[in-house]
C-alpha atoms as a PDB file:
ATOM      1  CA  UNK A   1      64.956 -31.743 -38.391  1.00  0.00           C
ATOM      2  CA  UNK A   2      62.848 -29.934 -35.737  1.00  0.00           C
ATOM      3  CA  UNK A   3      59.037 -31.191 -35.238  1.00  0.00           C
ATOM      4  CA  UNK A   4      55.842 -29.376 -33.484  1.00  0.00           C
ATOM      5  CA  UNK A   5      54.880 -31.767 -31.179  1.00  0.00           C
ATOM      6  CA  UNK A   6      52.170 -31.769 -27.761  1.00  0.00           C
ATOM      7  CA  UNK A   7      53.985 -31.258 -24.468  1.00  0.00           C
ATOM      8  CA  UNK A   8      55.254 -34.461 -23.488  1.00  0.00           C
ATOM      9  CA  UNK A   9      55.693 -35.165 -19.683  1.00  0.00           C
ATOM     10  CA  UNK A  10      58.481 -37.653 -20.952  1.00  0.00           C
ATOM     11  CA  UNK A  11      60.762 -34.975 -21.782  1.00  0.00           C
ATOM     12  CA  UNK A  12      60.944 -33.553 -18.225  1.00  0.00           C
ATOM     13  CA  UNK A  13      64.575 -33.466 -18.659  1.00  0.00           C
ATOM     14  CA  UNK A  14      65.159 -31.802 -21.913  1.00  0.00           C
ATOM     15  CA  UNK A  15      62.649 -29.287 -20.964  1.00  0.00           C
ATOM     16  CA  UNK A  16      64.720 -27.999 -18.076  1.00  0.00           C
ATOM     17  CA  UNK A  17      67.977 -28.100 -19.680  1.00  0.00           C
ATOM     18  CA  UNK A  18      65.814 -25.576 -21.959  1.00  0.00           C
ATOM     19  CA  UNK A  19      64.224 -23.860 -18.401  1.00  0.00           C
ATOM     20  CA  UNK A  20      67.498 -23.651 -17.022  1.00  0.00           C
ATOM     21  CA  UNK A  21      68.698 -21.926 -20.136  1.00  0.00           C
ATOM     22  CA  UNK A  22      66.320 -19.069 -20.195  1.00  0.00           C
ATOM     23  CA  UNK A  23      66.887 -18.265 -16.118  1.00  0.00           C
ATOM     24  CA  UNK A  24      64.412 -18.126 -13.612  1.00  0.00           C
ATOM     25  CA  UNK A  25      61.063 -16.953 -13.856  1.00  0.00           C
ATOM     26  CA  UNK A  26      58.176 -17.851 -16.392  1.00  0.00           C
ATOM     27  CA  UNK A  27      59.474 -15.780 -19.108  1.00  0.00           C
ATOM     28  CA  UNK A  28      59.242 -18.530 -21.619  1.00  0.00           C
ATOM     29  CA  UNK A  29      56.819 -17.398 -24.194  1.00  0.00           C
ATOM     30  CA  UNK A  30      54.776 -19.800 -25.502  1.00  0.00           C
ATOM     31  CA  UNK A  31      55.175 -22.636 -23.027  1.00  0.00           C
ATOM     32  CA  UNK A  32      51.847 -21.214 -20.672  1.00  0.00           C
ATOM     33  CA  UNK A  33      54.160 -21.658 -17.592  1.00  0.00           C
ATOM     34  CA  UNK A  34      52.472 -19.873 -14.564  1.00  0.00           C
ATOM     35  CA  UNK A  35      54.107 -18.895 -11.151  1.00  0.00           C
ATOM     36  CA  UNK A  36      52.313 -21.406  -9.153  1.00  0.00           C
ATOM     37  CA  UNK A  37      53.050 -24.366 -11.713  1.00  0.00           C
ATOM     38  CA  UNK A  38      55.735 -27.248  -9.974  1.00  0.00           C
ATOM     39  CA  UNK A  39      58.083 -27.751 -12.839  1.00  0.00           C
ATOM     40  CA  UNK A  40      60.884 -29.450 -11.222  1.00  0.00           C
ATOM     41  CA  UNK A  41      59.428 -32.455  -9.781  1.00  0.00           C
ATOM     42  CA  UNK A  42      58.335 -35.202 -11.853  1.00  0.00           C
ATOM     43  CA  UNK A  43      54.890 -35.136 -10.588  1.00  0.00           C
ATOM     44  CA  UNK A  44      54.434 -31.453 -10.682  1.00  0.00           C
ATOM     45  CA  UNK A  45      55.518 -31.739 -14.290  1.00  0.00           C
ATOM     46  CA  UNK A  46      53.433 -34.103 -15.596  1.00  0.00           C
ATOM     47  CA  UNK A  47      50.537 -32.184 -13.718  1.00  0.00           C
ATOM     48  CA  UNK A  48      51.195 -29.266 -15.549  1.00  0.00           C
ATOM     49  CA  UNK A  49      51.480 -31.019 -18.898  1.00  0.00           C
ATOM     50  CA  UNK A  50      48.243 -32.720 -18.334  1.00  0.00           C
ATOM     51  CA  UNK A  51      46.598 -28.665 -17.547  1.00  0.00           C
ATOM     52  CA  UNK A  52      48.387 -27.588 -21.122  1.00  0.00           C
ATOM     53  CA  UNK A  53      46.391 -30.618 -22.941  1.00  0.00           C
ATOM     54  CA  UNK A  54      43.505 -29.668 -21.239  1.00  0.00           C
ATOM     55  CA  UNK A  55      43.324 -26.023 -22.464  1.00  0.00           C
ATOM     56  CA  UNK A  56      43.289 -27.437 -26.224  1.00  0.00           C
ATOM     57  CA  UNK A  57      39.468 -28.644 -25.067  1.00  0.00           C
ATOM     58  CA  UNK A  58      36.442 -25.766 -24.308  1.00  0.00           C
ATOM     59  CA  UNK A  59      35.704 -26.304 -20.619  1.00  0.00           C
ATOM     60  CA  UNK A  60      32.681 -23.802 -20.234  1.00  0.00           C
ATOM     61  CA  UNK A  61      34.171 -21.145 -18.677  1.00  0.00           C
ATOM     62  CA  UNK A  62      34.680 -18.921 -21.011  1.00  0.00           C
ATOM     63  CA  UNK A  63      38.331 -18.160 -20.670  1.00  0.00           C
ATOM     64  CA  UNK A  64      40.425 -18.942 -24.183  1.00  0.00           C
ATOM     65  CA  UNK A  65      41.203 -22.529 -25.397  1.00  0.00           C
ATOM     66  CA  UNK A  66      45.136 -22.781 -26.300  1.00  0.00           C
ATOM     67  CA  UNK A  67      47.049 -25.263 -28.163  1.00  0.00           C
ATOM     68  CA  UNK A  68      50.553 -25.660 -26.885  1.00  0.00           C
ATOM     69  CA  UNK A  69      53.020 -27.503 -29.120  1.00  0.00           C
ATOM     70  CA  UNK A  70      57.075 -27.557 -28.504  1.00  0.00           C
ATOM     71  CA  UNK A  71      60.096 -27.230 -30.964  1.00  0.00           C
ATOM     72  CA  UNK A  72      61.768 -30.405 -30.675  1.00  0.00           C
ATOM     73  CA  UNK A  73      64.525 -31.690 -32.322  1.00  0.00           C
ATOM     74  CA  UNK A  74      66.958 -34.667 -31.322  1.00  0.00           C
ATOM     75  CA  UNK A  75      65.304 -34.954 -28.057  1.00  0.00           C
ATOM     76  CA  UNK A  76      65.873 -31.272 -27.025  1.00  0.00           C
ATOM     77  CA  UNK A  77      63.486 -28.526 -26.397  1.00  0.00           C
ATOM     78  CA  UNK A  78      64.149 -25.619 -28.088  1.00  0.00           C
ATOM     79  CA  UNK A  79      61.247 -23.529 -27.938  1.00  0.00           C
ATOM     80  CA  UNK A  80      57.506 -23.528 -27.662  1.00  0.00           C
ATOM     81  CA  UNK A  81      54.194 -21.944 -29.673  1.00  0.00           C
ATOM     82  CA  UNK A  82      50.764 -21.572 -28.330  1.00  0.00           C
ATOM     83  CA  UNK A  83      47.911 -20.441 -30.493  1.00  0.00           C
ATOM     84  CA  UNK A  84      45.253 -19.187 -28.454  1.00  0.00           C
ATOM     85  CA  UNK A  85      41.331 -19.096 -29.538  1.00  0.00           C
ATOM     86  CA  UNK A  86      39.199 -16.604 -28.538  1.00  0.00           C
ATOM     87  CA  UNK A  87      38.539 -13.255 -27.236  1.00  0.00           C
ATOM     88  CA  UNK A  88      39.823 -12.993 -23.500  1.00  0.00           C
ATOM     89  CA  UNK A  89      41.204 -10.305 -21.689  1.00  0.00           C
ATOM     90  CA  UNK A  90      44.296 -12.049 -21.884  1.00  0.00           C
ATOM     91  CA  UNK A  91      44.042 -12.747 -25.878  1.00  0.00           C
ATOM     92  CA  UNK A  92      43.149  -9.351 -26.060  1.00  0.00           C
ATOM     93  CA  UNK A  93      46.637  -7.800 -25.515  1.00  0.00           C
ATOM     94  CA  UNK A  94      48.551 -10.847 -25.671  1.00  0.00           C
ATOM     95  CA  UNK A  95      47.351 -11.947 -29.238  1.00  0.00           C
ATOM     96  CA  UNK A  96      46.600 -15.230 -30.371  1.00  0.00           C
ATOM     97  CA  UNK A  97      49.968 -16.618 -31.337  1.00  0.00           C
ATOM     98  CA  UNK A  98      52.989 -16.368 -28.492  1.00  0.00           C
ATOM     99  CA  UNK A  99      56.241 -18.233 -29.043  1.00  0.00           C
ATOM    100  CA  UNK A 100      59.757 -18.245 -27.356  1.00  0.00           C
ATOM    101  CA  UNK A 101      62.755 -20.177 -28.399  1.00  0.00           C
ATOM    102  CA  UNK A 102      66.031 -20.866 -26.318  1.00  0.00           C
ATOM    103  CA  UNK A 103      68.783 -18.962 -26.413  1.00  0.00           C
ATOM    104  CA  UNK A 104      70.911 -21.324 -28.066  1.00  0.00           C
ATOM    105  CA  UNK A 105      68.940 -22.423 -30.450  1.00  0.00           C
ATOM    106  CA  UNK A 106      67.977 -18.523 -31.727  1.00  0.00           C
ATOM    107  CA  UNK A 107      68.684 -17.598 -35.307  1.00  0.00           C
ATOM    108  CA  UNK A 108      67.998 -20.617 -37.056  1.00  0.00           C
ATOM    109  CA  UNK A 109      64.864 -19.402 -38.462  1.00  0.00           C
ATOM    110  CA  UNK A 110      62.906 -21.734 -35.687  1.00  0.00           C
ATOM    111  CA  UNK A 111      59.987 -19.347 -34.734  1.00  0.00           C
ATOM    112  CA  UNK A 112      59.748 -18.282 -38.096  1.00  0.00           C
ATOM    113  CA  UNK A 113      59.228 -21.957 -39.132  1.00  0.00           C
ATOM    114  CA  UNK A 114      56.928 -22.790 -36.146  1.00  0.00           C
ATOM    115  CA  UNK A 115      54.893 -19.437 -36.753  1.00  0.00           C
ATOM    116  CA  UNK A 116      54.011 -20.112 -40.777  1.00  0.00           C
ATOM    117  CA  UNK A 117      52.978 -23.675 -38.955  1.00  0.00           C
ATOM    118  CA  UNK A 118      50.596 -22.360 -36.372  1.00  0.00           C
ATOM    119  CA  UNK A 119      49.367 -19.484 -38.917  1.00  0.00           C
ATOM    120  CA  UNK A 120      48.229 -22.498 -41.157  1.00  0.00           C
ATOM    121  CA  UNK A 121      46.620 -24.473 -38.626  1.00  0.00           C
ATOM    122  CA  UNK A 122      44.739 -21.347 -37.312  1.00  0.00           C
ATOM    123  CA  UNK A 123      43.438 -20.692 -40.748  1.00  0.00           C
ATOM    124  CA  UNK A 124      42.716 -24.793 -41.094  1.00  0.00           C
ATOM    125  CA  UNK A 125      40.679 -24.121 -37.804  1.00  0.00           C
ATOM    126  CA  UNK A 126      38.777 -21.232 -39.494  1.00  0.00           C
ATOM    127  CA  UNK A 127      40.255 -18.742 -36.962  1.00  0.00           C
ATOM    128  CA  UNK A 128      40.483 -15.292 -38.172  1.00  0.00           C
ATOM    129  CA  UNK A 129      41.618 -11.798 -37.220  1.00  0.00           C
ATOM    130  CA  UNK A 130      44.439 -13.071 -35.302  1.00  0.00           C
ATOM    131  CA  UNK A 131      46.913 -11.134 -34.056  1.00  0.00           C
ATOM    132  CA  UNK A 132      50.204 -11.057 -32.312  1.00  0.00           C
ATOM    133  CA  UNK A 133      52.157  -9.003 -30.039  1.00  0.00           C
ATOM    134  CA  UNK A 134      56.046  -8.947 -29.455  1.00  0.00           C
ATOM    135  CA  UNK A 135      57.840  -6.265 -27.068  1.00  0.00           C
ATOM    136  CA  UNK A 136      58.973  -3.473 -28.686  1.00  0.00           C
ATOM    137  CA  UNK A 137      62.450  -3.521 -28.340  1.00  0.00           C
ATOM    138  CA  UNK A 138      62.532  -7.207 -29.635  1.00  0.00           C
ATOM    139  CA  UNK A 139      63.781  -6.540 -33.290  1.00  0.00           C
ATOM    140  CA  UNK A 140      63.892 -10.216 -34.147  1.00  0.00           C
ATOM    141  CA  UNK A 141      60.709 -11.038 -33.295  1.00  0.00           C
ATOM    142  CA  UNK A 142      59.325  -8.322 -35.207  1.00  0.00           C
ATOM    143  CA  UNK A 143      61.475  -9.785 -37.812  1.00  0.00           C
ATOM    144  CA  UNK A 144      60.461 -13.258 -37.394  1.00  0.00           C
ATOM    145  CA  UNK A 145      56.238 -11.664 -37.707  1.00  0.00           C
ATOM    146  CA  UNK A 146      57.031  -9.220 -40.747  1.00  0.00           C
ATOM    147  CA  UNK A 147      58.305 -12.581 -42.532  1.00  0.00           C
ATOM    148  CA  UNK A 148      55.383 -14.547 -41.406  1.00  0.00           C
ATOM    149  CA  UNK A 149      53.250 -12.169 -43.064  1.00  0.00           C
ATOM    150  CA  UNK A 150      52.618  -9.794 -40.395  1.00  0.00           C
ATOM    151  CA  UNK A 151      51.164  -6.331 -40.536  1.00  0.00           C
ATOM    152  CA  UNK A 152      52.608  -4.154 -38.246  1.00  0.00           C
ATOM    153  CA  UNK A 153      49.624  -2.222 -36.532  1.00  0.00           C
ATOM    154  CA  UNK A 154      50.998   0.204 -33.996  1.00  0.00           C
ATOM    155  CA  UNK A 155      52.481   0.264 -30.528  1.00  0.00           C
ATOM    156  CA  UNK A 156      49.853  -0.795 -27.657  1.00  0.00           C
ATOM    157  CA  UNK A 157      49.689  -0.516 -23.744  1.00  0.00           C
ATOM    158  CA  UNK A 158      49.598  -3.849 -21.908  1.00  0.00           C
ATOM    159  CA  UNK A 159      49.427  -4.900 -18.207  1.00  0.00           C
ATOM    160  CA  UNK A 160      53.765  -5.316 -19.040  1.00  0.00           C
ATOM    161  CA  UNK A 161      54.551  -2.405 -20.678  1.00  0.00           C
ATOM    162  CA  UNK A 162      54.106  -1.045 -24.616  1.00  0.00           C
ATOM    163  CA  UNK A 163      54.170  -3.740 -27.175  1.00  0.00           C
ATOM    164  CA  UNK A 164      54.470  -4.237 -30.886  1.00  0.00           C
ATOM    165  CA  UNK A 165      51.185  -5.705 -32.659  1.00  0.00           C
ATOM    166  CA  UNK A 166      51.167  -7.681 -35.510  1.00  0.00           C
ATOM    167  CA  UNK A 167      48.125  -8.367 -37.138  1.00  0.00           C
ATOM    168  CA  UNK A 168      47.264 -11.445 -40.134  1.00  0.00           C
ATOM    169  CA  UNK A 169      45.742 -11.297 -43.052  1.00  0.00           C
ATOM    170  CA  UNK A 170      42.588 -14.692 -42.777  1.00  0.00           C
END
């Protein structure tokens, strides 16, 4: 049974088997992986997951909190969802909610499970008007948001091309 857990620098292992999986880059939605972060050495690692935990608390600068949690299940990371609060630049054409699962673990109705999760918490948390985006050739995620309740709103321009939004109903 997959759980939602807090990035956990003890599963520096699984997480690259799931890194490795996807290819190089930062592609992997919902993870908050940056260029400059040091993934592959234990201390890089744990630095990063220490800077994910950290966005879950305001800071006073005004950029958006997120709250990163990972798909686990059996000790293996199969995916990732971060549910953003605010009203950034960035959350402004990115949405609130981004996820990503790993190729091999695709079409088991994981991001659709993880999404009705997050959805819940945001509304627990009082957020409203959120909104999601997915690219626009990506029929299963626009799938996955249609059955987590999502209303499709129209095709937008963002910094990587023309994306689908979705928005929620509060």
């Amino acid at each position: 049974m997959p759980e939602l857990i807090a990035p956990d620098a003890g599963l520096h292992s699984a997480w690259l088997e799931a890194h490795a999986e996807w290819g190089p880059g930062t592609h992997e939605d919902g993870f908050g992986l940056a260029p400059t972060d040091d993934v592959h050495s234990p201390a890089g690692f744990a630095t990063w997951v220490a800077r994910l935990a950290t966005r879950s608390v305001p800071d006073g600068t005004g950029r958006h909190r997120c709250r990163h949690r990972w798909i686990v299940e059996d000790g293996r990371v199969l995916g990732a969802i971060a549910l953003r609060h605010g009203d950034d630049d960035y959350v402004r054409w990115a949405g609130h909610i981004g996820y990503g699962i790993r190729p091999t673990a695709r079409r088991r109705g994981l991001a659709t499970w993880a999404l009705a999760r997050t959805l819940a918490d945001a509304r627990g948390l009082g957020l409203t008007g959120l909104f999601t985006v997915c690219a626009v050739d990506n029929e299963a995620s626009a799938k996955t948001l249609e059955r987590a309740g999502g209303v499709f709103e129209g095709i937008r321009d963002t910094p990587f091309g023309p994306v689908r939004r979705y928005g929620f109903a509060s």
